[in-house]
N, C-alpha and C. Protein backbone atom coordinates (compact mmCIF):
# COMPACT_ATOMS: atom_id res chain seq x y z
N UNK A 1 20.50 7.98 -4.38
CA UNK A 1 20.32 9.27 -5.00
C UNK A 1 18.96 9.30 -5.69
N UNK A 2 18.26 10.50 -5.24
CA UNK A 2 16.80 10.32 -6.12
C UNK A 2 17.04 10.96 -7.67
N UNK A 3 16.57 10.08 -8.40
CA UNK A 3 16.18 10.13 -9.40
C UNK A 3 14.85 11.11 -9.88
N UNK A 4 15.33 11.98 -10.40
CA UNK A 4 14.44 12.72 -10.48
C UNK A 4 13.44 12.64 -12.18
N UNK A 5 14.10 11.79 -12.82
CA UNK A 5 13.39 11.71 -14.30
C UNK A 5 12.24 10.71 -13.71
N UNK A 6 12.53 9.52 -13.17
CA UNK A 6 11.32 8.89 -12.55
C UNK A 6 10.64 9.64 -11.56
N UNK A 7 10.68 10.55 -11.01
CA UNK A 7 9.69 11.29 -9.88
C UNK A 7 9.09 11.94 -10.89
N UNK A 8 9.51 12.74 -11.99
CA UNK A 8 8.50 13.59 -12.48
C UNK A 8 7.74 12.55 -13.51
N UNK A 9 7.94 11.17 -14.28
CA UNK A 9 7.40 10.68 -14.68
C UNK A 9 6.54 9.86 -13.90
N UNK A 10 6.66 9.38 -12.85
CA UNK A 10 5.24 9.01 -11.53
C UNK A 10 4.79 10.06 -10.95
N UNK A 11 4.85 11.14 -11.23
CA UNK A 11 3.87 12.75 -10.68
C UNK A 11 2.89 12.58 -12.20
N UNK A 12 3.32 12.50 -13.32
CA UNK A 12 2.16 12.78 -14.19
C UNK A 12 1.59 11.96 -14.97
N UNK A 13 2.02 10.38 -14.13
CA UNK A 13 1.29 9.13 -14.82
C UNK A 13 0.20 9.31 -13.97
N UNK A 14 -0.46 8.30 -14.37
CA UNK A 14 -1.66 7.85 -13.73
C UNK A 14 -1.47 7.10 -12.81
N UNK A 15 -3.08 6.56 -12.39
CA UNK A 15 -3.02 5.61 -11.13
C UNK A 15 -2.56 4.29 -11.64
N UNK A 16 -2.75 4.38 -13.05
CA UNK A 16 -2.67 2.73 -13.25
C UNK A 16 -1.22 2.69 -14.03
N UNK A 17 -0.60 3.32 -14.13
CA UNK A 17 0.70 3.42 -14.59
C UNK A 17 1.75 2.66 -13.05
N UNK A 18 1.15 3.24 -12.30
CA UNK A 18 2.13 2.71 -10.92
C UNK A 18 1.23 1.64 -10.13
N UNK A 19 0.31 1.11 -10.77
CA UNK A 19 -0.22 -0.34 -10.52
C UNK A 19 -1.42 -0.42 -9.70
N UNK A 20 -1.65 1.19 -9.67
CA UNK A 20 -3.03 1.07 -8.51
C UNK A 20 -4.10 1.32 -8.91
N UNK A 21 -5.23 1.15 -8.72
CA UNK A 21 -6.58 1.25 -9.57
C UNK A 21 -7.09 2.81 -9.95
N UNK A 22 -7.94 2.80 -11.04
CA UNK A 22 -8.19 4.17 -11.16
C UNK A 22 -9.39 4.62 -10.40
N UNK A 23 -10.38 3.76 -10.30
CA UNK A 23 -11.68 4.11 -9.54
C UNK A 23 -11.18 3.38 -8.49
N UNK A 24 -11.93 4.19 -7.33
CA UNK A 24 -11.56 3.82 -5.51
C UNK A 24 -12.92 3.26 -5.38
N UNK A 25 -14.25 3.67 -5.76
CA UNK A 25 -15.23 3.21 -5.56
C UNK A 25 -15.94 2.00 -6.57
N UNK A 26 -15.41 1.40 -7.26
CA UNK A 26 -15.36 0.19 -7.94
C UNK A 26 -14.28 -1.14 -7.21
N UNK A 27 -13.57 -0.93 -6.47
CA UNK A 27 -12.89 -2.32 -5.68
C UNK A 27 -13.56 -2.82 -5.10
N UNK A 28 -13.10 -4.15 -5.73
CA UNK A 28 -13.75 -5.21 -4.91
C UNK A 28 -12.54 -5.93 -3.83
N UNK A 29 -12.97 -6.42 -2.81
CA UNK A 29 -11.80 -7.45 -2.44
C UNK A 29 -11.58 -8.50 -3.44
N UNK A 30 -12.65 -9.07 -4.34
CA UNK A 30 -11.80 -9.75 -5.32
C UNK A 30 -11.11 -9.46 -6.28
N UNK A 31 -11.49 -8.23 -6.15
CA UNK A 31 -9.91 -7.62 -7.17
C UNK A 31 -8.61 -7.94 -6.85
N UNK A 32 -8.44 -7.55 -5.44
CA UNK A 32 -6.84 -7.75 -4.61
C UNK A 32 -7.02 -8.86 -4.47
N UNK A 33 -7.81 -9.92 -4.21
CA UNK A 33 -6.85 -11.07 -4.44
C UNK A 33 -6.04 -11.50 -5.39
N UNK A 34 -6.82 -11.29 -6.36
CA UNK A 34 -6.68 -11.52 -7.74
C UNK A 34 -5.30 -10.88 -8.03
N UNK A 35 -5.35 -9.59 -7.76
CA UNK A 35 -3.78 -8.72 -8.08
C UNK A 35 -2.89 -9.67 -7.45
N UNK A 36 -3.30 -10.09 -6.09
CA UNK A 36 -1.99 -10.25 -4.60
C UNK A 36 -1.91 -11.78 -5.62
N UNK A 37 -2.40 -12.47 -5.79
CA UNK A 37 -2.37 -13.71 -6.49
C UNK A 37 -1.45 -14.08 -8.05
N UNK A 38 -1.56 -12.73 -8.56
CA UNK A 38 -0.78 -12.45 -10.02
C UNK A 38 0.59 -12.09 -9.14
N UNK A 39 0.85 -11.80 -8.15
CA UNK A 39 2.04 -11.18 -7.55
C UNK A 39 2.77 -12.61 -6.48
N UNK A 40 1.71 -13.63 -6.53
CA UNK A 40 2.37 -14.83 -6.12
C UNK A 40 2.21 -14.80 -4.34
N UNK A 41 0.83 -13.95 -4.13
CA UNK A 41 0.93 -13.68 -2.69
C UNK A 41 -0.70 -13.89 -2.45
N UNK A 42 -0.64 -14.72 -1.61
CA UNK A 42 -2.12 -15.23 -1.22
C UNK A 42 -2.62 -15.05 -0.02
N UNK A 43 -3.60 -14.29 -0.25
CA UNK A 43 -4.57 -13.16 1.09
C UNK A 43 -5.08 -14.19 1.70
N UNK A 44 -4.60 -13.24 3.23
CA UNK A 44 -5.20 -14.30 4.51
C UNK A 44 -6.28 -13.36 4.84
N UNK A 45 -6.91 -13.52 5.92
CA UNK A 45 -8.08 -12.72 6.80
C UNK A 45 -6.88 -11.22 7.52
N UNK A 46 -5.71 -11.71 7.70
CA UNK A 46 -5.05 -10.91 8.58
C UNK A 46 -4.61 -9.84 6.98
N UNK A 47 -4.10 -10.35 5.97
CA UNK A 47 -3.85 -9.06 5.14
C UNK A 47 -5.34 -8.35 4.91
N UNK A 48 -6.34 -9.03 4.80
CA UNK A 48 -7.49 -8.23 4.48
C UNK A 48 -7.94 -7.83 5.96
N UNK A 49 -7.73 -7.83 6.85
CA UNK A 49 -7.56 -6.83 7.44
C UNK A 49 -6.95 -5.38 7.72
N UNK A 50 -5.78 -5.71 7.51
CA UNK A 50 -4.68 -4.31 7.18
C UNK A 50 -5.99 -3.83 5.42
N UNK A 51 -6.00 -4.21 4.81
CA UNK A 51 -6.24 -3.93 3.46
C UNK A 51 -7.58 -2.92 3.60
N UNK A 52 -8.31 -3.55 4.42
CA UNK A 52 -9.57 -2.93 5.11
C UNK A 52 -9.07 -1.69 5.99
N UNK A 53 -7.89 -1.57 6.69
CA UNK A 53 -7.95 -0.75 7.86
C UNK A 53 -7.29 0.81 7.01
N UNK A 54 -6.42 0.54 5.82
CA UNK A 54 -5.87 1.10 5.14
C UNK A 54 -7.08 2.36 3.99
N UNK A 55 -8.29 0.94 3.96
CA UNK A 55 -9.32 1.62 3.05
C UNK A 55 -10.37 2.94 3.90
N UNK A 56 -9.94 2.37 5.05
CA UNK A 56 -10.93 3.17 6.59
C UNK A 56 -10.77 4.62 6.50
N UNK A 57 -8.94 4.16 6.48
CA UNK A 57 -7.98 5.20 6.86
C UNK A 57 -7.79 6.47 5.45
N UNK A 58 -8.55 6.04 4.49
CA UNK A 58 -8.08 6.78 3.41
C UNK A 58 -9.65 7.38 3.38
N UNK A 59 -11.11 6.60 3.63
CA UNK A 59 -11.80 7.04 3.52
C UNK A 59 -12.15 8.53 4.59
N UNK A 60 -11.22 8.26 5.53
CA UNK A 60 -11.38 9.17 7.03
C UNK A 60 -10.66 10.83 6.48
N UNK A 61 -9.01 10.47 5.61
CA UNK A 61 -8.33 11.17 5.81
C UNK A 61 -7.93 11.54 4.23
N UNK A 62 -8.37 10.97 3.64
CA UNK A 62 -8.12 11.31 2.27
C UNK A 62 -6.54 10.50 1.75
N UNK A 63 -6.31 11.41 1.33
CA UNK A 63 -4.97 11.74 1.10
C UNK A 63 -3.88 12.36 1.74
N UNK A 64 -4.29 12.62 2.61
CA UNK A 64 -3.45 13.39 3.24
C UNK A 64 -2.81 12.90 4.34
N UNK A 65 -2.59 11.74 4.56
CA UNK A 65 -1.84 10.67 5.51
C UNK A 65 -0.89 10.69 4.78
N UNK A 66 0.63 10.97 5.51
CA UNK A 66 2.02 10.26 4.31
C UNK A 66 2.39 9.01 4.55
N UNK A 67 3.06 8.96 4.50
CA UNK A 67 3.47 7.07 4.31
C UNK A 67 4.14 6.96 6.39
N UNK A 68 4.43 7.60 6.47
CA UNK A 68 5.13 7.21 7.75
C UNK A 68 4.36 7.17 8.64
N UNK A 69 3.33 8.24 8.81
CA UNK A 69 2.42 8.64 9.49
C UNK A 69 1.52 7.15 9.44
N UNK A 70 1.22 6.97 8.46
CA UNK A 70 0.35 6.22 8.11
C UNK A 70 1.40 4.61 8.61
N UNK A 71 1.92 4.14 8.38
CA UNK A 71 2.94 2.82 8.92
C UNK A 71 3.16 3.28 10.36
N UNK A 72 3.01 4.19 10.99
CA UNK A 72 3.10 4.33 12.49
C UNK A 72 1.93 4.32 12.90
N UNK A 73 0.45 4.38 12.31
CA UNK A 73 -0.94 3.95 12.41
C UNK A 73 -1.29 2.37 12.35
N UNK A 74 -0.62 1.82 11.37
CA UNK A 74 -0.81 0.40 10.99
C UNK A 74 -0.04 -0.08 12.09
N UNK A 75 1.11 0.05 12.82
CA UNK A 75 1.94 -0.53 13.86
C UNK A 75 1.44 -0.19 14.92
N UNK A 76 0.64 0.49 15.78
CA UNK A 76 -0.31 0.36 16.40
C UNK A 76 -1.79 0.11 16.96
N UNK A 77 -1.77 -0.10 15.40
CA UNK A 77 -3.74 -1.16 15.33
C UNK A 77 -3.29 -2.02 15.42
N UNK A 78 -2.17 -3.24 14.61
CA UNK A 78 -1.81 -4.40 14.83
C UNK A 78 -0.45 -4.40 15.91
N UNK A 79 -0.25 -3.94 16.80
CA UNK A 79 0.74 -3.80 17.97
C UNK A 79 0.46 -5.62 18.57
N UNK A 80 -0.72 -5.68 18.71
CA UNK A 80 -1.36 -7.09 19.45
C UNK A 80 -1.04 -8.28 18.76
N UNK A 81 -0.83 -8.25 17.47
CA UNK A 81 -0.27 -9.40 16.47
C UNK A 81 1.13 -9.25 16.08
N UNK A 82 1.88 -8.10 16.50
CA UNK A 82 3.22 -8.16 16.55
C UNK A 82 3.77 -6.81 15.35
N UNK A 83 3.17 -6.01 15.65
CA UNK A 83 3.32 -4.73 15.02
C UNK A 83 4.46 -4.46 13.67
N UNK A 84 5.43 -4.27 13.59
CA UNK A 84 6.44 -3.91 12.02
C UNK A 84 6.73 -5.67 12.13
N UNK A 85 6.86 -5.85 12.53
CA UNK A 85 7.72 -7.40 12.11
C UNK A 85 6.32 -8.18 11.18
N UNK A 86 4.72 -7.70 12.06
CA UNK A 86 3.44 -8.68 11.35
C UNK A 86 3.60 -7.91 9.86
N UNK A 87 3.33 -6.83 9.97
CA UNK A 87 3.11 -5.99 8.76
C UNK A 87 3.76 -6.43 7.84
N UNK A 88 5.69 -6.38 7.73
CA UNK A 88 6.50 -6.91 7.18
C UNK A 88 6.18 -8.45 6.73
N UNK A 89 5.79 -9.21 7.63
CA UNK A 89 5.86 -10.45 7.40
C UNK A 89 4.64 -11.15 6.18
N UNK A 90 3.40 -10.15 6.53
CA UNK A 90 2.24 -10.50 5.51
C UNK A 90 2.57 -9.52 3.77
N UNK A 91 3.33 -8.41 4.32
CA UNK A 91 3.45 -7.63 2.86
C UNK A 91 5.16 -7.73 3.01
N UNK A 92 5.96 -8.12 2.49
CA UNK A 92 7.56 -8.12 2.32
C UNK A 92 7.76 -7.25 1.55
N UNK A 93 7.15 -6.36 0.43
CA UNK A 93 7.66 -5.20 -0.12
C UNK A 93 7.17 -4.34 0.56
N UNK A 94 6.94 -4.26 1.41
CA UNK A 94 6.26 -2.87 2.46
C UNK A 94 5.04 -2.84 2.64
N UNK A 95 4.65 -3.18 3.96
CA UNK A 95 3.04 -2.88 4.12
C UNK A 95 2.13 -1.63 3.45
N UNK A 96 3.13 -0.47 3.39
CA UNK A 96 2.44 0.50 3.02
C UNK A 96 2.08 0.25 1.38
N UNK A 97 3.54 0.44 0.63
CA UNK A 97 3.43 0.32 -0.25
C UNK A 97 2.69 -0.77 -0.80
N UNK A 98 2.75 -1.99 -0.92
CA UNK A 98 2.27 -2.92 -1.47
C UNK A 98 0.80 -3.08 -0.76
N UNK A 99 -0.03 -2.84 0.32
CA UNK A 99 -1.00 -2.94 0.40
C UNK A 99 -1.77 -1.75 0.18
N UNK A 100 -1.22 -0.87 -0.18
CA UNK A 100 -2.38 0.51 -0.46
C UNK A 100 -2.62 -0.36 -1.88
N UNK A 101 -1.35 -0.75 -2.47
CA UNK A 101 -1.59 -1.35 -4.21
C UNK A 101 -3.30 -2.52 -4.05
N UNK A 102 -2.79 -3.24 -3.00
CA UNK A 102 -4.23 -3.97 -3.34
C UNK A 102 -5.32 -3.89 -3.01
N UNK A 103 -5.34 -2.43 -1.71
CA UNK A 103 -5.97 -2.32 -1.51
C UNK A 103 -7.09 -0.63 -2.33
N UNK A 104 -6.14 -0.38 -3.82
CA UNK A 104 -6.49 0.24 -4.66
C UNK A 104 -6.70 1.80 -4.47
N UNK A 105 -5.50 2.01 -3.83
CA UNK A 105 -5.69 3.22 -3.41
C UNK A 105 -4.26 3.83 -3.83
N UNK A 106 -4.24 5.21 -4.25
CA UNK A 106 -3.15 6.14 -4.18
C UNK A 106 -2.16 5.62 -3.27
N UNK A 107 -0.74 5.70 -3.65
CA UNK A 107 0.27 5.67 -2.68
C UNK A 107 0.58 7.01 -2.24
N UNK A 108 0.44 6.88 -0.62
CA UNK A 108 1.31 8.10 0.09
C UNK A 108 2.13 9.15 -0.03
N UNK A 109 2.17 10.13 -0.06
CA UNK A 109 3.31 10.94 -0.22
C UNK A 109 4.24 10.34 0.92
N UNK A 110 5.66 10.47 0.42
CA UNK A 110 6.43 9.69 1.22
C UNK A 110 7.28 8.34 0.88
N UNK A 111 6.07 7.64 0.13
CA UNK A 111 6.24 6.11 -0.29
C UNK A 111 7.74 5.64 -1.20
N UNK A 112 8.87 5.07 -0.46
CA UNK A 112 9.94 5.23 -1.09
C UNK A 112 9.83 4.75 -2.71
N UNK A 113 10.58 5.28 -3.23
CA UNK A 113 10.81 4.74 -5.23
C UNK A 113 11.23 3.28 -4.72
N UNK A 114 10.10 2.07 -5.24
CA UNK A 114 10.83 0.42 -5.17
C UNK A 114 11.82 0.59 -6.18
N UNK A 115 12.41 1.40 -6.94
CA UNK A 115 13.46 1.16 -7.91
C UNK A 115 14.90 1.30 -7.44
N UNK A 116 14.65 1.61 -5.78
CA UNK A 116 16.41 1.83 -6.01
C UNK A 116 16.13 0.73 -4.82
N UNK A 117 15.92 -0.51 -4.85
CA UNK A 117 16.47 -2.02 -4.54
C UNK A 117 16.05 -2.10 -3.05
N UNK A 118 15.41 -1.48 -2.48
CA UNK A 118 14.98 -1.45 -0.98
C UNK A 118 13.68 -1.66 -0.58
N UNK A 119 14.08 -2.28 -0.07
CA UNK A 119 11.63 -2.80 0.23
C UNK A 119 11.74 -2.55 1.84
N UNK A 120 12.32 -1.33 2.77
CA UNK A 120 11.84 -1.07 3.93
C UNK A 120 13.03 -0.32 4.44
């Protein structure tokens, strides 16, 4: 059941209230390691890839990619490394979700609430 006291309180927090950076043009990749590293998750070449393809994809389209749209983009750039199962396997709380986080960008419209116990 959605919760609607948390939707309207993540509509009028900030970026950094829901863990994602406030400037887009200040990330560094050593920022996300650094985050993915406080989170107990240590960046390969293959997440900074997605992390990169994610930053492409936001610079191309803004905002205006939703989350599905956008995870049915990521499952066909990496189709060749093994498409939802790779994605899943390098980000376990959701490729989308958890790598837009390091990769410091707005989450998706779309992007499920991690509060009601489901990571996919």
């Amino acid at each position: 059941m959605l919760d609607i006291n948390k939707m309207v309180a993540q509509e009028h927090s900030g970026p950094e209230m829901r863990g994602h950076l406030i400037e887009l043009d200040t990330w560094t990749e050593d920022q996300a390691i650094e985050m993915a590293r406080q989170d107990g998750l240590e960046l390969t070449d293959d997440h900074m890839g997605i992390i990169r393809y994610l930053r492409d994809c936001y610079a191309d389209h803004g905002g205006t990619v939703n989350a599905r749209m956008l995870m049915r983009s990521l499952e066909e750039e990496f189709a060749g490394l093994g498409g939802h199962k790779f994605l899943y396997n390098l980000f376990p709380l959701g490729p989308v979700a958890q790598a837009t986080r390091y990769a410091g960008l707005p989450m998706p419209p779309g992007t499920r609430d991690p509060s009601f116990g489901t990571t996919h």
